[in-house]
Protein backbone atom coordinates (compact mmCIF):
# COMPACT_ATOMS: atom_id res chain seq x y z
CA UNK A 1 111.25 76.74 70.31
CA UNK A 2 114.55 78.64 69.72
CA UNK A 3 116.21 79.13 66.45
CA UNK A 4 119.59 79.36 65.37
CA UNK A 5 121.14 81.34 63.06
CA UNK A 6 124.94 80.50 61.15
CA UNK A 7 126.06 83.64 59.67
CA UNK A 8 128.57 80.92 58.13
CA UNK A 9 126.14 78.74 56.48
CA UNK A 10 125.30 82.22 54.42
CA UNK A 11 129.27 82.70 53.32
CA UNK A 12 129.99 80.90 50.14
CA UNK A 13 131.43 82.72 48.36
CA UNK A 14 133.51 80.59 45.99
CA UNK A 15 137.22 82.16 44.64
CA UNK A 16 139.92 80.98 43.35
CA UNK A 17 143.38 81.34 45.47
CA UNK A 18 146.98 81.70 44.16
CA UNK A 19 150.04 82.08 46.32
CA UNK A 20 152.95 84.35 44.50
CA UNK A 21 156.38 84.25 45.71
CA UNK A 22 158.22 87.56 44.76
CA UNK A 23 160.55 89.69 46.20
CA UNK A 24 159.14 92.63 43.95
CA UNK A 25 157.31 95.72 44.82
CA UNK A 26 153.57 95.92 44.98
CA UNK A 27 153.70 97.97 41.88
CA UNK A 28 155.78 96.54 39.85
CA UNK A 29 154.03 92.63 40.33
CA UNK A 30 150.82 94.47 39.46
CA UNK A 31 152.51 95.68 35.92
CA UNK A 32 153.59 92.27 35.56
CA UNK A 33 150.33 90.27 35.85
CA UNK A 34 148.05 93.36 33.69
CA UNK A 35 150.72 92.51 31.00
CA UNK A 36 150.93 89.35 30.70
CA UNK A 37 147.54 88.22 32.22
CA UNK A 38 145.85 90.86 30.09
CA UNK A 39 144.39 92.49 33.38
CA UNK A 40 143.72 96.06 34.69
CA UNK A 41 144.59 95.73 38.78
CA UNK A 42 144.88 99.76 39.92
CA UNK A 43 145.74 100.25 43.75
CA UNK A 44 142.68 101.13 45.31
CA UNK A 45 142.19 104.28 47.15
CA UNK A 46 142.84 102.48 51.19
CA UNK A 47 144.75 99.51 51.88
CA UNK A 48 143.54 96.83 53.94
CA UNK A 49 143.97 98.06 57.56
CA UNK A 50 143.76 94.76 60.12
CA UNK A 51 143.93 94.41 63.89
CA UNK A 52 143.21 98.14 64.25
CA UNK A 53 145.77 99.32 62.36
CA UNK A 54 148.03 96.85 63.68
CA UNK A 55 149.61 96.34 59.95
CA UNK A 56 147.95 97.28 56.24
CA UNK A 57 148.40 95.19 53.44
CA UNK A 58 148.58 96.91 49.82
CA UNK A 59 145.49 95.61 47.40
CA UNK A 60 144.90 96.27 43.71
CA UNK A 61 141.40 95.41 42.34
CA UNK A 62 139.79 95.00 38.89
CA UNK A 63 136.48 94.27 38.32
CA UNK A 64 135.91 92.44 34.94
CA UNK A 65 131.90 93.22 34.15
CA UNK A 66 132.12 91.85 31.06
CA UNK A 67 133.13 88.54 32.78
CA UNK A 68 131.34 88.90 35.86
CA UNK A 69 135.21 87.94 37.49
CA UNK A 70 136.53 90.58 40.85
CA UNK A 71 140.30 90.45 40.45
CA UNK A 72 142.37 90.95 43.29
CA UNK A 73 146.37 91.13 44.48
CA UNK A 74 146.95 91.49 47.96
CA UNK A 75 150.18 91.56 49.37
CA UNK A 76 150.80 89.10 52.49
CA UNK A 77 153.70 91.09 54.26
CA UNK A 78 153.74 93.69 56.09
CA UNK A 79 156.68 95.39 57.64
CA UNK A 80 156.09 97.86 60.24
CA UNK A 81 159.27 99.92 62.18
CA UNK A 82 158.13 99.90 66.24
CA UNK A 83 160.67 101.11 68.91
CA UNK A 84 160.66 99.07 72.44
CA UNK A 85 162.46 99.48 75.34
CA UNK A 86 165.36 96.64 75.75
CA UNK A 87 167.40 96.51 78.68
CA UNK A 88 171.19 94.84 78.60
CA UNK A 89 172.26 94.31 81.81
CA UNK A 90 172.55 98.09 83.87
CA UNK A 91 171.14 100.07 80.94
CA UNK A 92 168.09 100.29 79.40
CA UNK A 93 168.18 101.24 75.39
CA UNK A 94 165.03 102.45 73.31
CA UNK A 95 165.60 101.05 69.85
CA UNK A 96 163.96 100.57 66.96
CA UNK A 97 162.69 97.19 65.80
CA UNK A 98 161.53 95.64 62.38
CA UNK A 99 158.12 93.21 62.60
CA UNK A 100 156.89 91.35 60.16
CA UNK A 101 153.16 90.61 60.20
CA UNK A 102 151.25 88.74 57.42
CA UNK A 103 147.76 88.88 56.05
CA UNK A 104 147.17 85.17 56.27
CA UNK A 105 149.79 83.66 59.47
CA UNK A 106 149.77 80.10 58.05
CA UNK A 107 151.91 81.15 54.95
CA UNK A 108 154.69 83.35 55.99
CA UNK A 109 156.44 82.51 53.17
CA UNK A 110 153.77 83.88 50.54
CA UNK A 111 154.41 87.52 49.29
CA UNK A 112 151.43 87.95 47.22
CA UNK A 113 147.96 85.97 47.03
CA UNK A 114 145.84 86.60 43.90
CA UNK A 115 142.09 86.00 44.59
CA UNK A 116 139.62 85.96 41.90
CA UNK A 117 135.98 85.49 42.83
CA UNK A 118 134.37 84.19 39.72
CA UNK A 119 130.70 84.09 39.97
CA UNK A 120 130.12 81.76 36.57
CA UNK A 121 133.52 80.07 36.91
CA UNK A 122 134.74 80.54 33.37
CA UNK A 123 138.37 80.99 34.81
CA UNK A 124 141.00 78.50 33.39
CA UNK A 125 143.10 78.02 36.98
CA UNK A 126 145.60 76.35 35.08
CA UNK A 127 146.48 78.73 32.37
CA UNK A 128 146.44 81.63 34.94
CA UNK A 129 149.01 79.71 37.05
CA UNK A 130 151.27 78.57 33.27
CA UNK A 131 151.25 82.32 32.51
CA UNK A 132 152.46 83.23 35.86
CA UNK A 133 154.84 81.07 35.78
CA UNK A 134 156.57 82.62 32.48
CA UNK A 135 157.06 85.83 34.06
CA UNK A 136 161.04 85.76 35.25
CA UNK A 137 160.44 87.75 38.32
CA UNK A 138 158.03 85.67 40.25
CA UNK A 139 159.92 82.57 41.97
CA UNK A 140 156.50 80.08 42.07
CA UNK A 141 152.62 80.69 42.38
CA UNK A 142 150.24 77.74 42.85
CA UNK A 143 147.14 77.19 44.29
CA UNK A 144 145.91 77.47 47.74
CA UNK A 145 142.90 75.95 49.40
CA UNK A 146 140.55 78.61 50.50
CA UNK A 147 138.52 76.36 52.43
CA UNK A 148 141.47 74.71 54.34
CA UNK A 149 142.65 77.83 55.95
CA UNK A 150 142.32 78.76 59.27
CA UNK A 151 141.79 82.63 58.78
CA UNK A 152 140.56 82.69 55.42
CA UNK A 153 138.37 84.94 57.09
CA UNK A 154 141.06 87.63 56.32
CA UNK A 155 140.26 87.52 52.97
CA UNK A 156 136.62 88.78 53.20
CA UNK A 157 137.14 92.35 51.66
């Protein structure tokens, strides 16, 4: 008899998802939401390197003990400067080239997702996303569909 073995059945790890739209720095959105969310996000030490260093994503973590809740901001963009060889007719130029990759492909438009794994969900989703949306600086947030997504894969960190 053979038996098979998911590795996904064992992945349930159950987190809440916002989406931030922002044009600020990593820093400065991390201020924001440990001021008015009442958080403590620091940068950690490494970023999240992906596709072998392909792009890296910034990431700020807290870990609430107290509340047995993981806090993290992750930042969806990444810009990376890569020169290429383009030719123009006769001449060939080396220039330099600005890509944009993102963390999660099916929302480009997302600067910043927010994940909080809560393991005794005593998270209020809906005051989280009213706060957020009293800070000037961020354009929208809502929620996002962990479950739905393609590579929500990327999010395992």
């Amino acid at each position: 008899a053979l038996h098979k073995l998911l590795v996904d059945d064992f992945y349930d790890d159950i987190y809440i998802l916002i989406a931030i739209h922002c044009r600020l720095e990593d820093y400065r959105l991390a201020y924001l939401l440990n001021q008015s969310l009442e958080l403590n996000l620091r940068r950690k030490p490494n970023d999240l390197d992906f596709e072998y260093l392909k792009s890296s994503y910034s990431i700020f973590e807290w870990d609430n003990t107290s509340q047995f809740v993981t806090w993290n901001l992750v930042s969806n963009v990444c810009k990376k400067e890569e020169e290429g060889l383009y030719s123009s007719g006769l001449f060939q130029t080396n220039e330099k080239v600005l890509k944009t990759f993102n963390l999660i492909p099916e929302y480009k438009k997302v600067d910043y997702f927010i994940k909080i794994s809560d393991e005794i969900q005593n998270v209020n989703e809906k005051l989280i996303l009213h706060k957020l949306q009293n800070i000037p600086q961020i354009v929208t947030s809502y929620s996002v569909n962990p479950t739905q997504m393609k590579s929500k894969d990327h999010l395992i960190f």
